[in-house]
C-alpha atoms as a PDB file:
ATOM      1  CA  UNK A   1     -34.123  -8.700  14.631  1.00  0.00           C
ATOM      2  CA  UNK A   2     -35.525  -7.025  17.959  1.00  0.00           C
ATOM      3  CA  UNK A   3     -32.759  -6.394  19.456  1.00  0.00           C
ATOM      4  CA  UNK A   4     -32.797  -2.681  18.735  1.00  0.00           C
ATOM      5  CA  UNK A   5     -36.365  -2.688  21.146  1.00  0.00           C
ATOM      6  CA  UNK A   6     -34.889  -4.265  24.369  1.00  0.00           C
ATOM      7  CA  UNK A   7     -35.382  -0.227  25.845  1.00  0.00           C
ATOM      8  CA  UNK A   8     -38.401   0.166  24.446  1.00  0.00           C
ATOM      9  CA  UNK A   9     -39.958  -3.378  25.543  1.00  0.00           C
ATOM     10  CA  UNK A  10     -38.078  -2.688  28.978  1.00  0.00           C
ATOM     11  CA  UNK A  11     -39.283   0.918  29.839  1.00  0.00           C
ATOM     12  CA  UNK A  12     -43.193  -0.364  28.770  1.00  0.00           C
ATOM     13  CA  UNK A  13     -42.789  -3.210  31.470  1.00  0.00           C
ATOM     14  CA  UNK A  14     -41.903  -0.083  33.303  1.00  0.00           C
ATOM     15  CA  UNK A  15     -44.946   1.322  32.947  1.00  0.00           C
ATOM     16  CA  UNK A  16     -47.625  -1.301  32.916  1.00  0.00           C
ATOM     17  CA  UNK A  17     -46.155  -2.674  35.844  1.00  0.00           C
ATOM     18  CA  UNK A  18     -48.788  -1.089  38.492  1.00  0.00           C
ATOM     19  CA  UNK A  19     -51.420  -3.338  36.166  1.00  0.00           C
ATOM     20  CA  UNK A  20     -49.215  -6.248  35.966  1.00  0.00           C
ATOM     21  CA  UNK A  21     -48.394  -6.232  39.757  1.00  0.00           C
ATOM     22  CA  UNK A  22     -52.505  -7.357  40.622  1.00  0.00           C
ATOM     23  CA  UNK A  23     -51.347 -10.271  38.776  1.00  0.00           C
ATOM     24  CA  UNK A  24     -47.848 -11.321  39.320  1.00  0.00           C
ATOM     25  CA  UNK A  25     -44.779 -10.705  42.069  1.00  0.00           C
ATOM     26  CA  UNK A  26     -43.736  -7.717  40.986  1.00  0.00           C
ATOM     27  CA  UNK A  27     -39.511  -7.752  42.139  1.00  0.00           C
ATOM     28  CA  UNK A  28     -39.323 -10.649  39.493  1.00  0.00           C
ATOM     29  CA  UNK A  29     -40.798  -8.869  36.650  1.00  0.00           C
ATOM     30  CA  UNK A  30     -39.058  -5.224  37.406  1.00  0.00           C
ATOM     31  CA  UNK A  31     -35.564  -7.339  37.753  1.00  0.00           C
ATOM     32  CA  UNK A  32     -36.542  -8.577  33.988  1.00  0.00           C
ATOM     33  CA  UNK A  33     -37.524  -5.133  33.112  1.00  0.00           C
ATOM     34  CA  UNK A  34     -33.788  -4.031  34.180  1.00  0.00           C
ATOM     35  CA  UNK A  35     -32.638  -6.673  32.439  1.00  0.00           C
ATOM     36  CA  UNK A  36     -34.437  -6.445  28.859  1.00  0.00           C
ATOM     37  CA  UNK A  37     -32.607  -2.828  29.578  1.00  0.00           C
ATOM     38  CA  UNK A  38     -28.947  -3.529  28.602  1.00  0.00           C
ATOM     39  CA  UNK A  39     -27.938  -4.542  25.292  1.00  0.00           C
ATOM     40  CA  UNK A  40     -25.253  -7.067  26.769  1.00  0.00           C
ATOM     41  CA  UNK A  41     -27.821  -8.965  28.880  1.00  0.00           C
ATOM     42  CA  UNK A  42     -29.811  -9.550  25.883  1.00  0.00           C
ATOM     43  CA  UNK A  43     -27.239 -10.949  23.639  1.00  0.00           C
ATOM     44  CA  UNK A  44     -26.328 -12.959  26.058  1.00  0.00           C
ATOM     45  CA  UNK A  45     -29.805 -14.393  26.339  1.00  0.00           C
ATOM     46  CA  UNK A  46     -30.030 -14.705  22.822  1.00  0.00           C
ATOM     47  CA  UNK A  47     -26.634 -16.846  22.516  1.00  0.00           C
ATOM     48  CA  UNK A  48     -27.789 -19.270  25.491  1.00  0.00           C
ATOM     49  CA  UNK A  49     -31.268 -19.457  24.247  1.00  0.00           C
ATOM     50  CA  UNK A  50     -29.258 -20.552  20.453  1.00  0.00           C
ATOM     51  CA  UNK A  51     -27.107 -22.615  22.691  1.00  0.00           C
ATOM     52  CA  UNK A  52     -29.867 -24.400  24.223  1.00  0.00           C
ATOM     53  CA  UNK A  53     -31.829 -25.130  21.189  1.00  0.00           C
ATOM     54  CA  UNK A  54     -28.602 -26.797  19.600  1.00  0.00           C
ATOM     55  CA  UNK A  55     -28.092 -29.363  22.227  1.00  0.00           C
ATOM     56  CA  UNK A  56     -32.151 -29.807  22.535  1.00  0.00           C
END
């Protein structure tokens, strides 16, 4: 259902990431900002966060 907002959610990591980086390393969160970018990475997160929660 939020697949369509992977750029959206991505590109506002983007910019609250000067606030974000006082509290966290920011390489690891801008990495997750690039990937929340592409629609493949995110369907592929999707079908091993389904695939996890089957064999859970």
């Amino acid at each position: 259902m939020v697949k369509p907002l992977n750029f959206i959610g991505s590109q506002t990591m983007v910019f609250f990431g000067p606030i974000v980086s006082a509290f966290v390393k920011t390489d690891g969160y801008y990495r997750a900002a690039e990937l929340f970018e592409s629609n493949v990475s995110v369907e592929f997160l999707i079908s091993e966060l389904e695939r996890l929660g089957k064999n859970g």
